[in-house]
PDB file of N, CA and C in Angstrom:
ATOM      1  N   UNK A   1      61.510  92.683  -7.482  1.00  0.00           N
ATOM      2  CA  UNK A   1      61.318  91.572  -8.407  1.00  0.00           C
ATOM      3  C   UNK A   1      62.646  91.167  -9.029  1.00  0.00           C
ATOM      4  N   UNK A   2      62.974  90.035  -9.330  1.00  0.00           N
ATOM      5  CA  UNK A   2      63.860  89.595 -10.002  1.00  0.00           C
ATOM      6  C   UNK A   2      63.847  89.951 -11.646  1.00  0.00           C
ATOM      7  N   UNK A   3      65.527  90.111 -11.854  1.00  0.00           N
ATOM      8  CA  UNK A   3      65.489  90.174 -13.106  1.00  0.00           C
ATOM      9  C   UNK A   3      64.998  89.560 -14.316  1.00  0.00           C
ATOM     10  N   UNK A   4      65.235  88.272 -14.459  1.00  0.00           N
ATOM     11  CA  UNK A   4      64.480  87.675 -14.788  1.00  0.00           C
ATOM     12  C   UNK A   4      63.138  87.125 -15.008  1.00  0.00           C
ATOM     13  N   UNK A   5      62.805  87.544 -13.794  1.00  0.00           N
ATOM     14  CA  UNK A   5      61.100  87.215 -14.014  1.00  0.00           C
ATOM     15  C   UNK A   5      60.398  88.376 -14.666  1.00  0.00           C
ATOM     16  N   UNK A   6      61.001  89.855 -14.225  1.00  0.00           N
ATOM     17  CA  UNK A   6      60.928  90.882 -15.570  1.00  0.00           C
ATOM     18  C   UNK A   6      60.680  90.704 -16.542  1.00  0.00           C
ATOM     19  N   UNK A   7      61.853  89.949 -16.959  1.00  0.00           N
ATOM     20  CA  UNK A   7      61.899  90.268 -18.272  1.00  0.00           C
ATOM     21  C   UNK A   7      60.979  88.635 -19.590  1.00  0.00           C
ATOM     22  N   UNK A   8      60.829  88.122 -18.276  1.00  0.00           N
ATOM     23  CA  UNK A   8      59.931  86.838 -19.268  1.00  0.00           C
ATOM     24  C   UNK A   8      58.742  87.680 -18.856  1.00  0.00           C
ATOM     25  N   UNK A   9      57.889  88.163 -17.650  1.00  0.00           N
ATOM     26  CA  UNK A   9      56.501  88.842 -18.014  1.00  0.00           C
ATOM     27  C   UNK A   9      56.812  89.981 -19.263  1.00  0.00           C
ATOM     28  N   UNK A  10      57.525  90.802 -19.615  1.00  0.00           N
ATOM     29  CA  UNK A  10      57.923  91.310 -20.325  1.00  0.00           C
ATOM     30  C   UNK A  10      57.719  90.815 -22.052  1.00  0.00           C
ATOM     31  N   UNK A  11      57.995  89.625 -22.042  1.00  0.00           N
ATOM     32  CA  UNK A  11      57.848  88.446 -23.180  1.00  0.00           C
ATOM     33  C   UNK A  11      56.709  88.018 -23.302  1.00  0.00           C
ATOM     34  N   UNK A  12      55.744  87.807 -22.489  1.00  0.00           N
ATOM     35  CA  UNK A  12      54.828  87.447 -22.430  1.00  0.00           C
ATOM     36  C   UNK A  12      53.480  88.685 -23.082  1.00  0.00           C
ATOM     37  N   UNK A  13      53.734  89.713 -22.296  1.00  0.00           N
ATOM     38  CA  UNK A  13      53.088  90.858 -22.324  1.00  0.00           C
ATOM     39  C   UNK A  13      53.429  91.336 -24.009  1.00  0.00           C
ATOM     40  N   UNK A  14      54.424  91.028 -24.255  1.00  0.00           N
ATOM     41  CA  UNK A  14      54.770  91.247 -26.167  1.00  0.00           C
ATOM     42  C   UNK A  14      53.992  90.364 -26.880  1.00  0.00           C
ATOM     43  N   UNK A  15      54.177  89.252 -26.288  1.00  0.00           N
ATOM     44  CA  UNK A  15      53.566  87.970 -26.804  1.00  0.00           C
ATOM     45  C   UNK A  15      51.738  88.341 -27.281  1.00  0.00           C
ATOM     46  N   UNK A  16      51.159  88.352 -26.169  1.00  0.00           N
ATOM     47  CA  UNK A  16      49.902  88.607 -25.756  1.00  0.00           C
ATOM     48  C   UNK A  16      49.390  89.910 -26.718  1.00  0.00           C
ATOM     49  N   UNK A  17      50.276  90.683 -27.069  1.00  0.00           N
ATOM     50  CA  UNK A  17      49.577  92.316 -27.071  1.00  0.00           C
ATOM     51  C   UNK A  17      49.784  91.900 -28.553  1.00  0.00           C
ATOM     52  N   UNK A  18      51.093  90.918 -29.566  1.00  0.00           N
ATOM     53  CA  UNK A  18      51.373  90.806 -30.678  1.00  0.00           C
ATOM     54  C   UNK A  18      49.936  90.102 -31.199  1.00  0.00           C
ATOM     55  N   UNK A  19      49.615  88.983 -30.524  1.00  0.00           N
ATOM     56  CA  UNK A  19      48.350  88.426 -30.996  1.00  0.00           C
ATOM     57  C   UNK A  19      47.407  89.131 -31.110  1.00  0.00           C
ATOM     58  N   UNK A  20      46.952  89.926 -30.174  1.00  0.00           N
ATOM     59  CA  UNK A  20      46.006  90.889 -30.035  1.00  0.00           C
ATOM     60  C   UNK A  20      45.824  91.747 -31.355  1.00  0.00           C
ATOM     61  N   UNK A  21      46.923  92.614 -32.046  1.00  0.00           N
ATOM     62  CA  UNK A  21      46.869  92.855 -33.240  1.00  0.00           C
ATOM     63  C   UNK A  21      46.621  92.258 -34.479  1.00  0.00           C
ATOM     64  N   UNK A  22      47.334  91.029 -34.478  1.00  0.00           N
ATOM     65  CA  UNK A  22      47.067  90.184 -35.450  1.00  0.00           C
ATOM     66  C   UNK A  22      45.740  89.611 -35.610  1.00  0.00           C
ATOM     67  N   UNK A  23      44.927  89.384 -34.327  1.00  0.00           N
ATOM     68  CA  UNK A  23      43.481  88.978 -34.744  1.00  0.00           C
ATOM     69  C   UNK A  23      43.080  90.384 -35.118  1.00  0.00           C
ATOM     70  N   UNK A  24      42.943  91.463 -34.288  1.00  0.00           N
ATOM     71  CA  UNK A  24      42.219  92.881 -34.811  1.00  0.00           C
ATOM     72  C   UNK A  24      42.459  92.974 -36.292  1.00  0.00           C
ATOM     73  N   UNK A  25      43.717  92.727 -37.022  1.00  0.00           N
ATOM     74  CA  UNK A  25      44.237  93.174 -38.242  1.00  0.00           C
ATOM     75  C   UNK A  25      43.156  92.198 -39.211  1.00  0.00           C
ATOM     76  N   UNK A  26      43.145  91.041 -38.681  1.00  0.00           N
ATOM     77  CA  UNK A  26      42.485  89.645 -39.223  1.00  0.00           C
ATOM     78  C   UNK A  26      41.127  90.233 -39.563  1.00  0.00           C
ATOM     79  N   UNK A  27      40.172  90.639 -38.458  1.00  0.00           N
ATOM     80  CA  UNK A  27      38.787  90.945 -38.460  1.00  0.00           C
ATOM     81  C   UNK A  27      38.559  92.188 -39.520  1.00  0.00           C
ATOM     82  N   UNK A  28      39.837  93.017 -39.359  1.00  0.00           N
ATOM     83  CA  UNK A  28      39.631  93.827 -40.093  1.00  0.00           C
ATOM     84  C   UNK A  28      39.801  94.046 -41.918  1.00  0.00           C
ATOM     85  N   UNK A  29      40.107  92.998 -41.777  1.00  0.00           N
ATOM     86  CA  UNK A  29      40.613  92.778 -43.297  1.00  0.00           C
ATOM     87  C   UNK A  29      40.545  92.056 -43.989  1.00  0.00           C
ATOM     88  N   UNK A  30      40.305  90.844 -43.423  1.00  0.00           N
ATOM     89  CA  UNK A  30      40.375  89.411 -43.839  1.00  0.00           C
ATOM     90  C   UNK A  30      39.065  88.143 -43.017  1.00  0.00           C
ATOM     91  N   UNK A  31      38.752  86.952 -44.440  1.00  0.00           N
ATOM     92  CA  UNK A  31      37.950  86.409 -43.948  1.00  0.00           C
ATOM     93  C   UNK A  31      38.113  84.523 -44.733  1.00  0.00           C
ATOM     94  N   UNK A  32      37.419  84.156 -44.188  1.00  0.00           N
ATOM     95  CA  UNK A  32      37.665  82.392 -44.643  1.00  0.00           C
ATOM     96  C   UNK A  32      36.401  82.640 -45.735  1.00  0.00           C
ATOM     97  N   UNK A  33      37.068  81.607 -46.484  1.00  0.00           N
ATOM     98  CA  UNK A  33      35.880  80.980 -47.668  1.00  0.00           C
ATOM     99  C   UNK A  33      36.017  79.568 -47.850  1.00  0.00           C
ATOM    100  N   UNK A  34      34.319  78.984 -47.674  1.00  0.00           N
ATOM    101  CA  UNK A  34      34.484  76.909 -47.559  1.00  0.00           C
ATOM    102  C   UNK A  34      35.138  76.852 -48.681  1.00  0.00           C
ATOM    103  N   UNK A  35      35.878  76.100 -48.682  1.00  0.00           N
ATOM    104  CA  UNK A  35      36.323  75.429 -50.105  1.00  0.00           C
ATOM    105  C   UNK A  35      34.768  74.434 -50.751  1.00  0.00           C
ATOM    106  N   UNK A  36      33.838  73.895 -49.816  1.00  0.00           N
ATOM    107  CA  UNK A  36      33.348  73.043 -50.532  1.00  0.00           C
ATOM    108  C   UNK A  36      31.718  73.675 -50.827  1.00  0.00           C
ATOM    109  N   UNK A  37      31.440  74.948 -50.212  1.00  0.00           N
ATOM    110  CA  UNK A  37      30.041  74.988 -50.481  1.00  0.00           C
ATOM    111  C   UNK A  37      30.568  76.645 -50.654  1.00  0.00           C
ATOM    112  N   UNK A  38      31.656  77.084 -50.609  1.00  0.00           N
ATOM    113  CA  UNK A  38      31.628  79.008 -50.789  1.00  0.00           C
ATOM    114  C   UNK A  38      31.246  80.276 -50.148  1.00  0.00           C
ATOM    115  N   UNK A  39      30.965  79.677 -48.933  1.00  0.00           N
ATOM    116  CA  UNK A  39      30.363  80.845 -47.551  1.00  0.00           C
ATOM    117  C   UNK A  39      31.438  81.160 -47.355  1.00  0.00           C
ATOM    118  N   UNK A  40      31.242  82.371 -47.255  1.00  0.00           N
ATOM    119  CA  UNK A  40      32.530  83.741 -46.877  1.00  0.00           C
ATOM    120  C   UNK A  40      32.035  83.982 -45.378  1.00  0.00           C
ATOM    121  N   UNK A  41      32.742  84.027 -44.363  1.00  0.00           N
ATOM    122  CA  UNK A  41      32.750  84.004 -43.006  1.00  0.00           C
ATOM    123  C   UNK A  41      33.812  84.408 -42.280  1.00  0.00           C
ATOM    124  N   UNK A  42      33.499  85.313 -41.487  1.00  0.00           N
ATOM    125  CA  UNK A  42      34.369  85.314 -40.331  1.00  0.00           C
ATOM    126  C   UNK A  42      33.779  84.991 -38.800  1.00  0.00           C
ATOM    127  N   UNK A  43      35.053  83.866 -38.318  1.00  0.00           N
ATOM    128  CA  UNK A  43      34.621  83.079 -37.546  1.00  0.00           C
ATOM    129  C   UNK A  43      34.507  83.838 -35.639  1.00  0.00           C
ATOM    130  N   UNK A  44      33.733  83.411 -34.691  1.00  0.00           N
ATOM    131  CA  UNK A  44      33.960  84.213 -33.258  1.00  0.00           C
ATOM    132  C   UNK A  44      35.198  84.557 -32.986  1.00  0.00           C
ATOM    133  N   UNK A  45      35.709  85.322 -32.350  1.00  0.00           N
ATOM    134  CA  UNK A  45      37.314  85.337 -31.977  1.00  0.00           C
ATOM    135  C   UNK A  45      37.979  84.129 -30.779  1.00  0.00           C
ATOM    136  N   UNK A  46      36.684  83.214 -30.174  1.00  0.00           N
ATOM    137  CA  UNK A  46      36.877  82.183 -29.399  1.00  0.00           C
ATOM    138  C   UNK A  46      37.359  81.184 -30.563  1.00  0.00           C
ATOM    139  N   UNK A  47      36.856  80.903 -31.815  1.00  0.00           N
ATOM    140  CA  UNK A  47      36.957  79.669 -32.166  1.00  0.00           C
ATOM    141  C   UNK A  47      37.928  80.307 -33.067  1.00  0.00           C
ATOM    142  N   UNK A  48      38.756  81.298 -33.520  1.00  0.00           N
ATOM    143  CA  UNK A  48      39.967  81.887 -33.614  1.00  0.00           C
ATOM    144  C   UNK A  48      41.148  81.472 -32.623  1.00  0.00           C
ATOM    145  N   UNK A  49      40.970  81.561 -31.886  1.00  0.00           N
ATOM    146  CA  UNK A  49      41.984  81.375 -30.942  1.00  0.00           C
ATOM    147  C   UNK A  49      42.015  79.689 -30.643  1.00  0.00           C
ATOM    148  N   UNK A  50      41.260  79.232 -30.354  1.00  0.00           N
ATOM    149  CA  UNK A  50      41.083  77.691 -29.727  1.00  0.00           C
ATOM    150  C   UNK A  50      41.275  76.930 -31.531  1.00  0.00           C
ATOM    151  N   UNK A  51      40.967  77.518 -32.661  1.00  0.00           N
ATOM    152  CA  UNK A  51      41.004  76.346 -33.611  1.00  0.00           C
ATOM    153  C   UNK A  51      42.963  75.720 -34.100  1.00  0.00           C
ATOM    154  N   UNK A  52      42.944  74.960 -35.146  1.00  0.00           N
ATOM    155  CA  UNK A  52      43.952  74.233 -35.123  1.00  0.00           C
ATOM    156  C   UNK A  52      44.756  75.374 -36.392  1.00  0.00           C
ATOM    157  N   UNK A  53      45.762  75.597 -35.761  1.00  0.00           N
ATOM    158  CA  UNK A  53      46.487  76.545 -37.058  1.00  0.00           C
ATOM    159  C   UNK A  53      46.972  75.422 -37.892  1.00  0.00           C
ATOM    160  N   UNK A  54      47.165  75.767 -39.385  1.00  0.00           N
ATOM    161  CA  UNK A  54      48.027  74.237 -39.984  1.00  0.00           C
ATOM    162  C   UNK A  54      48.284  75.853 -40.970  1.00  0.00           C
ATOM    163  N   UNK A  55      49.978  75.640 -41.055  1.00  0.00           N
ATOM    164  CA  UNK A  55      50.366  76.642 -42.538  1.00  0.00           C
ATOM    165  C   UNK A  55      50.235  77.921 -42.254  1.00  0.00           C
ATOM    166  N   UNK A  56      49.565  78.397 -43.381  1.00  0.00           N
ATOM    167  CA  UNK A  56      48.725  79.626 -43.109  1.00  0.00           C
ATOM    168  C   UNK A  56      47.355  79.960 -42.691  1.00  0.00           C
ATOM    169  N   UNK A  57      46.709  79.057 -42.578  1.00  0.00           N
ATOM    170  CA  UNK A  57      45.598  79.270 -42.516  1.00  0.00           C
ATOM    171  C   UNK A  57      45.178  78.380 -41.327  1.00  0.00           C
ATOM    172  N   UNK A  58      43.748  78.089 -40.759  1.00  0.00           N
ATOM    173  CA  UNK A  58      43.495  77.324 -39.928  1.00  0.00           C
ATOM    174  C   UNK A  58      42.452  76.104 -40.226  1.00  0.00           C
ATOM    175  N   UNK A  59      41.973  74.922 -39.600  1.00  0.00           N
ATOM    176  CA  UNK A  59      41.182  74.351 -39.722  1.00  0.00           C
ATOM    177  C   UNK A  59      39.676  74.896 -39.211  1.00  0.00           C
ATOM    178  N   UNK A  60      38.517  74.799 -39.621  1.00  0.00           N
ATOM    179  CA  UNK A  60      37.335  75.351 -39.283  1.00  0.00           C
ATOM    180  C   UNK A  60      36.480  74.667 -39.938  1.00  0.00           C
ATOM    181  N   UNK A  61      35.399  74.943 -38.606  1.00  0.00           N
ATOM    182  CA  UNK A  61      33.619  74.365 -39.288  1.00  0.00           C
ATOM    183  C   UNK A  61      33.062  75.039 -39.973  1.00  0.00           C
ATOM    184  N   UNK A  62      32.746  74.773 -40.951  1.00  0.00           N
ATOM    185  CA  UNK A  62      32.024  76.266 -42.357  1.00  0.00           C
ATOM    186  C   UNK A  62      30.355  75.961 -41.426  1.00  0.00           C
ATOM    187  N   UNK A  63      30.166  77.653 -41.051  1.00  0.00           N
ATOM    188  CA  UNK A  63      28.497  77.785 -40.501  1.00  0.00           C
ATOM    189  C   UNK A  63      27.715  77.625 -41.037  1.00  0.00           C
ATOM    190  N   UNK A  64      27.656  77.180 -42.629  1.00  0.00           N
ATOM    191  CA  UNK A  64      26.783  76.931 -43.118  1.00  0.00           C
ATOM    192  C   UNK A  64      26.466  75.145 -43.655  1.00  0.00           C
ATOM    193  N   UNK A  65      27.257  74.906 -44.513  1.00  0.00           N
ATOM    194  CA  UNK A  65      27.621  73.232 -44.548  1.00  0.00           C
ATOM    195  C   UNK A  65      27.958  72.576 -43.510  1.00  0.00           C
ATOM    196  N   UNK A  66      28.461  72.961 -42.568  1.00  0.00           N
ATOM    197  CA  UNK A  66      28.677  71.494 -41.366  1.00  0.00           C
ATOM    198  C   UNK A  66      30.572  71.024 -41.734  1.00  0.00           C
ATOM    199  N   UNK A  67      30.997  71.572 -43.121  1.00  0.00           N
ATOM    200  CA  UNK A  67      32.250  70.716 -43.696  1.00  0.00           C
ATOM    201  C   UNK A  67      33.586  71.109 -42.904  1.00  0.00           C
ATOM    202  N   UNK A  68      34.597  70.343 -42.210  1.00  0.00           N
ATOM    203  CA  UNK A  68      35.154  70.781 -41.457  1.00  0.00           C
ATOM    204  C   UNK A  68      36.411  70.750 -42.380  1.00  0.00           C
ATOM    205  N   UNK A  69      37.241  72.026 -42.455  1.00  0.00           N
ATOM    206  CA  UNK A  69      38.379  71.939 -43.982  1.00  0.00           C
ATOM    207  C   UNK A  69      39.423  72.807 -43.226  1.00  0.00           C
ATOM    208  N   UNK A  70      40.559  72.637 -44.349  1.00  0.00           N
ATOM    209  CA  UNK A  70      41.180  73.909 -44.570  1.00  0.00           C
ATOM    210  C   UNK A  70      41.404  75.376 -44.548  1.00  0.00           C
ATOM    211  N   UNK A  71      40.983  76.149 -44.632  1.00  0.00           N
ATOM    212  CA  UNK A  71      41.273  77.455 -44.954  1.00  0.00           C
ATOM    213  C   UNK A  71      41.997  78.469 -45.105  1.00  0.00           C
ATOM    214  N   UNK A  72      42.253  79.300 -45.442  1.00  0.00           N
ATOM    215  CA  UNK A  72      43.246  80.027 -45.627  1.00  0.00           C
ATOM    216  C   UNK A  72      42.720  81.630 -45.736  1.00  0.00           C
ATOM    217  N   UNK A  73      43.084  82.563 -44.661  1.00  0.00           N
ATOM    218  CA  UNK A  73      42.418  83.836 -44.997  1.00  0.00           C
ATOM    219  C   UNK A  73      42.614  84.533 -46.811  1.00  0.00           C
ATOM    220  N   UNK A  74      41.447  85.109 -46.562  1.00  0.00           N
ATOM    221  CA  UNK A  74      41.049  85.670 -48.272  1.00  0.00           C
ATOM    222  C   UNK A  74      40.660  87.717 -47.595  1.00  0.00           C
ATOM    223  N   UNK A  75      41.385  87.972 -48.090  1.00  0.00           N
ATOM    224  CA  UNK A  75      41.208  89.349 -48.103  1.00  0.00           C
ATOM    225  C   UNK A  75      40.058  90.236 -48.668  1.00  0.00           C
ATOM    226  N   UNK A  76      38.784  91.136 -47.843  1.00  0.00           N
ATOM    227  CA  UNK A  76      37.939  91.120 -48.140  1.00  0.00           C
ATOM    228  C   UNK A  76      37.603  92.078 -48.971  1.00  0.00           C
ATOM    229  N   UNK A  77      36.374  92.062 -49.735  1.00  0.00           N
ATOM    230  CA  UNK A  77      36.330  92.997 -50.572  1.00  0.00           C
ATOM    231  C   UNK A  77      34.508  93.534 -49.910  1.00  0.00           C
ATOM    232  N   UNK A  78      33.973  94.464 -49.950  1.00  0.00           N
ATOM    233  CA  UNK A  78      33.126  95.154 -49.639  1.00  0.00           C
ATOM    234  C   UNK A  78      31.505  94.105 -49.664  1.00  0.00           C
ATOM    235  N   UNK A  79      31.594  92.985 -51.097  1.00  0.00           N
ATOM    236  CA  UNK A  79      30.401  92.295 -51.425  1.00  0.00           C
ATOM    237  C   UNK A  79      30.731  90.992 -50.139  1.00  0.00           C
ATOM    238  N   UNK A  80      31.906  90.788 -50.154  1.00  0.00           N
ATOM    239  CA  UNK A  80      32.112  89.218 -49.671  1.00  0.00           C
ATOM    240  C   UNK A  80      31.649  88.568 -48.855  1.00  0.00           C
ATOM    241  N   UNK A  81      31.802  89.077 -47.752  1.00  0.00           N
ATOM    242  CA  UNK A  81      31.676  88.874 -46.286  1.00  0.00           C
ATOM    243  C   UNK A  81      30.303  88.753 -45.994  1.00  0.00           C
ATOM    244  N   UNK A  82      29.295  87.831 -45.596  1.00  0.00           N
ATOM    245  CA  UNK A  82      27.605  88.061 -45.433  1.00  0.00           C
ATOM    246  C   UNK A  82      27.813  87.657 -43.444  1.00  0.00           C
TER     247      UNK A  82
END
């Protein structure tokens, strides 16, 4: 194999395995709250990956209102999460 092509699968494989943690860390710790109706949710890991990042946080459909917003992960506490 070429050197190069090494070392970009190499990049890739960092790439891939870095996300991988960061959602696990996400599920494990952290969750969205609507801004407009207050459902605490964490969303599939499909519509994690496919939704629109903006900032810190991402855009999402709240499962309960229909309201499509903002969000920003909220760190969970034991009651929060339903």
């Amino acid at each position: 194999m070429e050197p190069m092509l090494i070392v970009a699968l190499t990049v890739v494989a960092a790439a891939i395995l870095w996300a991988a943690v960061q959602y696990a860390l996400f599920y494990r710790r952290d969750h969205f709250v609507c801004p407009k109706c207050g459902h605490c949710w964490k969303p599939p890991l499909a519509r994690m990956i496919f939704s629109v990042n903006a900032v810190n946080g991402k855009i999402l459909r709240c499962p309960r209102c229909g309201s499509k917003e903002y969000v920003e992960p909220v760190r969970d506490r034991k009651k929060d999460v339903s």
